[in-house]
Protein backbone atom coordinates (compact mmCIF):
# COMPACT_ATOMS: atom_id res chain seq x y z
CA UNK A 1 2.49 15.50 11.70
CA UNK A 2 -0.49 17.18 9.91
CA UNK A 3 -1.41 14.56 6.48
CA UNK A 4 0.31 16.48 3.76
CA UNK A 5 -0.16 15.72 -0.04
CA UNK A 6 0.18 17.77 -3.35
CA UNK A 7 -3.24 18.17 -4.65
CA UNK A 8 -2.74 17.10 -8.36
CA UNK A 9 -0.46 13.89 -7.46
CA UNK A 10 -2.80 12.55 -5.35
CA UNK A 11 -3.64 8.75 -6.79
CA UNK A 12 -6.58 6.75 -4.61
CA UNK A 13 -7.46 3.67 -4.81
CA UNK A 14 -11.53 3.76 -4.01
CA UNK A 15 -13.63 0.16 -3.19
CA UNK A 16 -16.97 0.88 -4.56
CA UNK A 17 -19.35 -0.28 -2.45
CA UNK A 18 -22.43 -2.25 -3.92
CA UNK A 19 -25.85 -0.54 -3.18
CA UNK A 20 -27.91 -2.16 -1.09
CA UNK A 21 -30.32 -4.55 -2.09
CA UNK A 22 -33.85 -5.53 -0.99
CA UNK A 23 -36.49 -6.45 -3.44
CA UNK A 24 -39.58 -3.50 -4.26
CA UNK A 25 -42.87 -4.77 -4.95
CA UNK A 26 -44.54 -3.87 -8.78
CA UNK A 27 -46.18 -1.08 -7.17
CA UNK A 28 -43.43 0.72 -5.87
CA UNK A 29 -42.58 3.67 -7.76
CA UNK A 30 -38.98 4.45 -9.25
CA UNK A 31 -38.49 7.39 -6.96
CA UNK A 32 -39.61 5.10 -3.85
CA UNK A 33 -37.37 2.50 -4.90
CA UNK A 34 -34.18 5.17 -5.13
CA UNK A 35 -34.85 6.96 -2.02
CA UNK A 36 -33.68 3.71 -0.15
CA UNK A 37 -30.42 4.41 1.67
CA UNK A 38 -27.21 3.42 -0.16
CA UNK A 39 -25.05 0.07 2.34
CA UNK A 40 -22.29 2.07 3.48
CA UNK A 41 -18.88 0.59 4.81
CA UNK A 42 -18.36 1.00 8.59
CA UNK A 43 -15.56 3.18 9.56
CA UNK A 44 -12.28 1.17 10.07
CA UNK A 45 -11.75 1.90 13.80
CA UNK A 46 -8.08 0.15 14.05
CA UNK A 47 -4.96 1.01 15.85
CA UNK A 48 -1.67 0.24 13.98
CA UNK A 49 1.28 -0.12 16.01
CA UNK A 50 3.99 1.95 14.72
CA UNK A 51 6.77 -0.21 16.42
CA UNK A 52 8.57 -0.85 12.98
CA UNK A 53 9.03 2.75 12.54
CA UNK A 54 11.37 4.52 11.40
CA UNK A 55 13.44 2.54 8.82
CA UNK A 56 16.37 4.74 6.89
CA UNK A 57 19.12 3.50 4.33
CA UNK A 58 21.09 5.09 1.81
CA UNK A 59 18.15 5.07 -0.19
CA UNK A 60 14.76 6.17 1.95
CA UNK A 61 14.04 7.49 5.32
CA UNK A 62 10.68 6.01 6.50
CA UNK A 63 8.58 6.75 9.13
CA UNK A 64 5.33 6.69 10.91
CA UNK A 65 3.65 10.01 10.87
CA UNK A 66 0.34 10.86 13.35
CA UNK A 67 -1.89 14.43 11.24
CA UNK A 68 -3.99 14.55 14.34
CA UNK A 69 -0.61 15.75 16.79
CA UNK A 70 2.43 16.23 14.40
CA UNK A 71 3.10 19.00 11.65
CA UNK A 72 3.93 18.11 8.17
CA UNK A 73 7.59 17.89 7.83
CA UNK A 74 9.00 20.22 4.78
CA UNK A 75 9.35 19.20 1.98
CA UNK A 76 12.08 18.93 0.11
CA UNK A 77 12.72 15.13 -1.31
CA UNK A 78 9.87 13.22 -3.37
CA UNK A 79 7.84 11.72 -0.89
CA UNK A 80 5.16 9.09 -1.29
CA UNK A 81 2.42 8.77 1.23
CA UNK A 82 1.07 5.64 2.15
CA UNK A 83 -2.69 5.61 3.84
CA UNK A 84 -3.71 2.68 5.78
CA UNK A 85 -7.25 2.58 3.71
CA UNK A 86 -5.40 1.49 0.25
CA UNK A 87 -4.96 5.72 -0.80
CA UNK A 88 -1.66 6.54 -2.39
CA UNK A 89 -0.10 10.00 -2.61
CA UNK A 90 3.22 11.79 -4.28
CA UNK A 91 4.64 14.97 -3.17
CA UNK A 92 8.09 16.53 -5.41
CA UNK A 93 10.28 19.13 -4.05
CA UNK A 94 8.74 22.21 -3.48
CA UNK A 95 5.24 20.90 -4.57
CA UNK A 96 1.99 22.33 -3.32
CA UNK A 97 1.06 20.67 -0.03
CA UNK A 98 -2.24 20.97 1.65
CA UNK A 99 -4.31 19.44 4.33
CA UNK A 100 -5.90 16.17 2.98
CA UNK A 101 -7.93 14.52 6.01
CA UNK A 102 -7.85 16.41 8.79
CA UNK A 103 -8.30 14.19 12.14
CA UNK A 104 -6.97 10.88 12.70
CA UNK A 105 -6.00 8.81 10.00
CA UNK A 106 -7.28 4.98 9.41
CA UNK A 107 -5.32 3.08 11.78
CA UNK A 108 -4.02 6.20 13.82
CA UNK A 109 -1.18 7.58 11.20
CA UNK A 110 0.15 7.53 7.52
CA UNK A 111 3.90 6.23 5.93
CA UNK A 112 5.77 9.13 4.87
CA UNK A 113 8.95 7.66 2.48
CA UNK A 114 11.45 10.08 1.82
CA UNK A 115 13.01 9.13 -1.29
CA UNK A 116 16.87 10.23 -1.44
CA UNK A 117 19.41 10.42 -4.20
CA UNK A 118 20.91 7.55 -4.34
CA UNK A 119 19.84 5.87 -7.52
CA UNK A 120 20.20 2.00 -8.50
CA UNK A 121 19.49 0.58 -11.65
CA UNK A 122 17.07 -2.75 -11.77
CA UNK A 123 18.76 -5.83 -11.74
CA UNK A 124 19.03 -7.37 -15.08
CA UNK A 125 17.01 -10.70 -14.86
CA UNK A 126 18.45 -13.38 -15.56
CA UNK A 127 16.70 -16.08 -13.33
CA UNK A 128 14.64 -17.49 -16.19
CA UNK A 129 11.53 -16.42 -13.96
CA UNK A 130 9.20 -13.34 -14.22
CA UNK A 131 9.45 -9.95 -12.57
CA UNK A 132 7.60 -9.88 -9.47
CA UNK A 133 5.35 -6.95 -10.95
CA UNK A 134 3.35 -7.12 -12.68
CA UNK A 135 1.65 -10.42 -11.54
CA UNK A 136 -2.15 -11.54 -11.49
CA UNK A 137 -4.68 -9.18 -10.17
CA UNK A 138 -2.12 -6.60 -9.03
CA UNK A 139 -3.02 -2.61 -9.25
CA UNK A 140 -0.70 -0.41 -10.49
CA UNK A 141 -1.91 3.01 -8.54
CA UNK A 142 1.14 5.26 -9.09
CA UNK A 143 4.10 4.96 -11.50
CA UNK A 144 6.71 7.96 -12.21
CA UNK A 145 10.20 8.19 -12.74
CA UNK A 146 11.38 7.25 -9.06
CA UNK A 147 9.01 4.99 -8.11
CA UNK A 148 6.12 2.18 -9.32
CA UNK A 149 3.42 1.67 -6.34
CA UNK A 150 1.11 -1.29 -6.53
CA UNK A 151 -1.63 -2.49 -4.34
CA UNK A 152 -2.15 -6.54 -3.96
CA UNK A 153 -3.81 -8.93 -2.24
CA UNK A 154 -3.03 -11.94 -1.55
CA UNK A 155 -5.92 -15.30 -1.74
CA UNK A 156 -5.18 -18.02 1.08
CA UNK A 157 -3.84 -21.21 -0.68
CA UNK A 158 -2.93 -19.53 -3.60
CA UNK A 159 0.63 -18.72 -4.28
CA UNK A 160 2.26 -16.41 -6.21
CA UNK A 161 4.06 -17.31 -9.21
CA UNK A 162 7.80 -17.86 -8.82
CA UNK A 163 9.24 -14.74 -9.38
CA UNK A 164 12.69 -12.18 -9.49
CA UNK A 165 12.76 -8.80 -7.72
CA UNK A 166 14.41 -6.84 -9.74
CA UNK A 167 13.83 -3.48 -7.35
CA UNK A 168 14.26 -2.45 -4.34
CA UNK A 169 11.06 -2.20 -2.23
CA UNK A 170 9.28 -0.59 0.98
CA UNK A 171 6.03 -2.84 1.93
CA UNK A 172 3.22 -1.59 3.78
CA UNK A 173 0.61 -4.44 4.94
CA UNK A 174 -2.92 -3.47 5.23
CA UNK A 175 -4.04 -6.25 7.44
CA UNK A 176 -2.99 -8.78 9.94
CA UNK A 177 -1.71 -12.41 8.81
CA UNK A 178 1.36 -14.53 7.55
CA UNK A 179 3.03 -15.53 4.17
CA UNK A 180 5.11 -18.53 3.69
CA UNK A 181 8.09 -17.33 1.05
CA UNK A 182 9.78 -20.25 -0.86
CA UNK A 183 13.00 -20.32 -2.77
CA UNK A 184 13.43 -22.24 -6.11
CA UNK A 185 15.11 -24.76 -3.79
CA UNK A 186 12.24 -25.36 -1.62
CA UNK A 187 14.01 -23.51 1.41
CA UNK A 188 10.91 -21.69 2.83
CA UNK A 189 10.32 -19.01 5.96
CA UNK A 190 7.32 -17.93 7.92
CA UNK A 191 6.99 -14.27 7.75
CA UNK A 192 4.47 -12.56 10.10
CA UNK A 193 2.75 -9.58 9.17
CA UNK A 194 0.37 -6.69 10.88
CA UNK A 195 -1.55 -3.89 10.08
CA UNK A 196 0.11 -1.09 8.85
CA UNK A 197 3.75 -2.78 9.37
CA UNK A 198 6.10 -1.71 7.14
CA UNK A 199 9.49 -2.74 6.09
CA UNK A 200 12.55 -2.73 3.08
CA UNK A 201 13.26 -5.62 1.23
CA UNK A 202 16.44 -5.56 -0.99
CA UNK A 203 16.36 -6.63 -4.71
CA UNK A 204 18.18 -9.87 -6.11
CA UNK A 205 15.39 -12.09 -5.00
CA UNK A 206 13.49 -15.29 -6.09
CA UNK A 207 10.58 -16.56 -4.62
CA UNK A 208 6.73 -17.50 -4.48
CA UNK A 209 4.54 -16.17 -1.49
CA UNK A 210 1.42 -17.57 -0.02
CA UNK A 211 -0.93 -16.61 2.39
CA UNK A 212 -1.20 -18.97 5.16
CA UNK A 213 -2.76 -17.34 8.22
CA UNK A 214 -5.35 -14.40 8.12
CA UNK A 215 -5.30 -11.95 5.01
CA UNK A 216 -2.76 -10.59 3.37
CA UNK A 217 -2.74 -6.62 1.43
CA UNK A 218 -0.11 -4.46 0.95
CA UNK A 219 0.88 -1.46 -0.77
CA UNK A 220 4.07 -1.96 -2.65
CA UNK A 221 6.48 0.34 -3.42
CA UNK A 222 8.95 -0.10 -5.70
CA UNK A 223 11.97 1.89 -5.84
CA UNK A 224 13.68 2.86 -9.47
C-alpha cells in the first residue's frame, strides 16, 4: 500500500547530523572552508520482517503496509503511521492524504494503526510509582486527543525507573536487541526484540526495563 499521510499532521522526528570536520589552515578562505561537503548518514538499507503483522483487538487493527506494491487503504478511522526511520504521522477521517515517500520505505514498509471506537479511560494509579511516560530522555513527537506517541531509547545497563502503565500501548522497535522487564517483586522475563517488530501491551502494569543485548528504540504509542 502506497505511504499515505495528511500533509499538516505530519510530526518527524529529524537526527541532525554534525557537519563534517577537518581542520583549514589560516590561509584558507571562509568560502573554501564552506564549500567542503557536509558528512551525510548512509542510507539504512534493512529488511524488517513483517512476521508480527497484523495484530487487531477491540481497540486497533495493525498492520504492516509495503508503498512500493500496495495502495493506501481508505481512510476512514484516525490512523497513525509509524516509519521505521523514527518519522511519525496522523491521518483523521476524511483527512487529506497524499503521497509522502514514494519507493520503498526504510526497512521495506510502514505501521499503519487503525484506531477504533472503543474508548478506555487510564487507569487511576495507585501503585505509589510513576507513570511510565514521561520518563528521562523520552520525546514526545505527537500528542492529540486519541493518542500520545513517544520515541525512546533505551542505554545498556541502565534501567528504567520503576514505573505504572496506565495506557494501553502498540510498540514499534527500531532496532534489534533484548530488554529484561522486572516486577516490584523481582520476578523478571527476557523479552526479545527486532527491527520494526511491533506488538500491544495491555495497561495495569509495573515494571523497570533494561537493555541487555544490542540496542533498544521504539516508537511508543499510547492509546487514550
Amino acid at each position: 500500500m502506497r505511504i499515505a499521510a495528511m500533509r499538516n499532521a505530519l510530526v518527524v522526528t529529524l537526527a541532525i547530523m554534525p557537519a563534517g570536520c577537518g581542520s583549514t589552515t589560516p590561509a584558507q578562505s571562509d568560502a573554501q572552508a564552506s564549500s567542503a561537503p557536509a558528512a551525510t548518514s548512509p542510507p539504512d538499507t534493512r529488511t524488517a520482517s513483517s512476521a508480527w503483522s497484523p495484530i487487531e483487538n477491540e481497540r486497533v487493527k495493525v498492520y504492516a503496509v509495503d508503498p512500493a506494491t500496495n495502495p493506501a487503504p481508505p481512510v476512514n478511522t484516525p490512523i497513525v503511521q509509524i516509519y521505521l526511520d523514527g518519522n511519525v504521522g496522523y491521518l483523521a477521517p476524511g483527512g487529506v492524504v497524499s503521497l509522502l515517500m514514494p519507493g520503498r520505505a526504510v526497512g521495506g514498509y510502514f505501521v499503519w494503526i487503525e484506531l477504533k471506537d472503543k474508548a478506555i479511560a487510564p487507569l487511576e494509579n495507585r501503585t505509589g510509582y510513576p507513570l511510565a511516560f514521561p520518563r528521562p530522555n523520552v520525546k514526545k513527537v505527537l500528542e492529540n486527543d486519541r493518542v500520545i506517541v513517544w520515541d525512546y531509547t533505551w542505554t545498556s545497563g541502565v534501567p528504567t525507573p520503576m514505573h505504572f502503565h496506565d495506557k494501553d500501548v502498540v510498540v514499534t522497535y527500531l532496532e534489534d536487541g533484548a530488554l529484561r522487564s522486572t516486577d516490584p517483586k523481582g520476578a523478571a522475563v527476557v523479552n526479545p526484540h527486532y527491527f520494526g517488530f511491533t506488538k500491544w501491551n495491555t495497561r495495569d502494569r509495573v515494571h523497570t526495563e533494561e537493555l541487555i543485548q544490542g540496542k533498544g528504540r521504539a516508537i511508543i504509542t499510547e492509546l487514550k
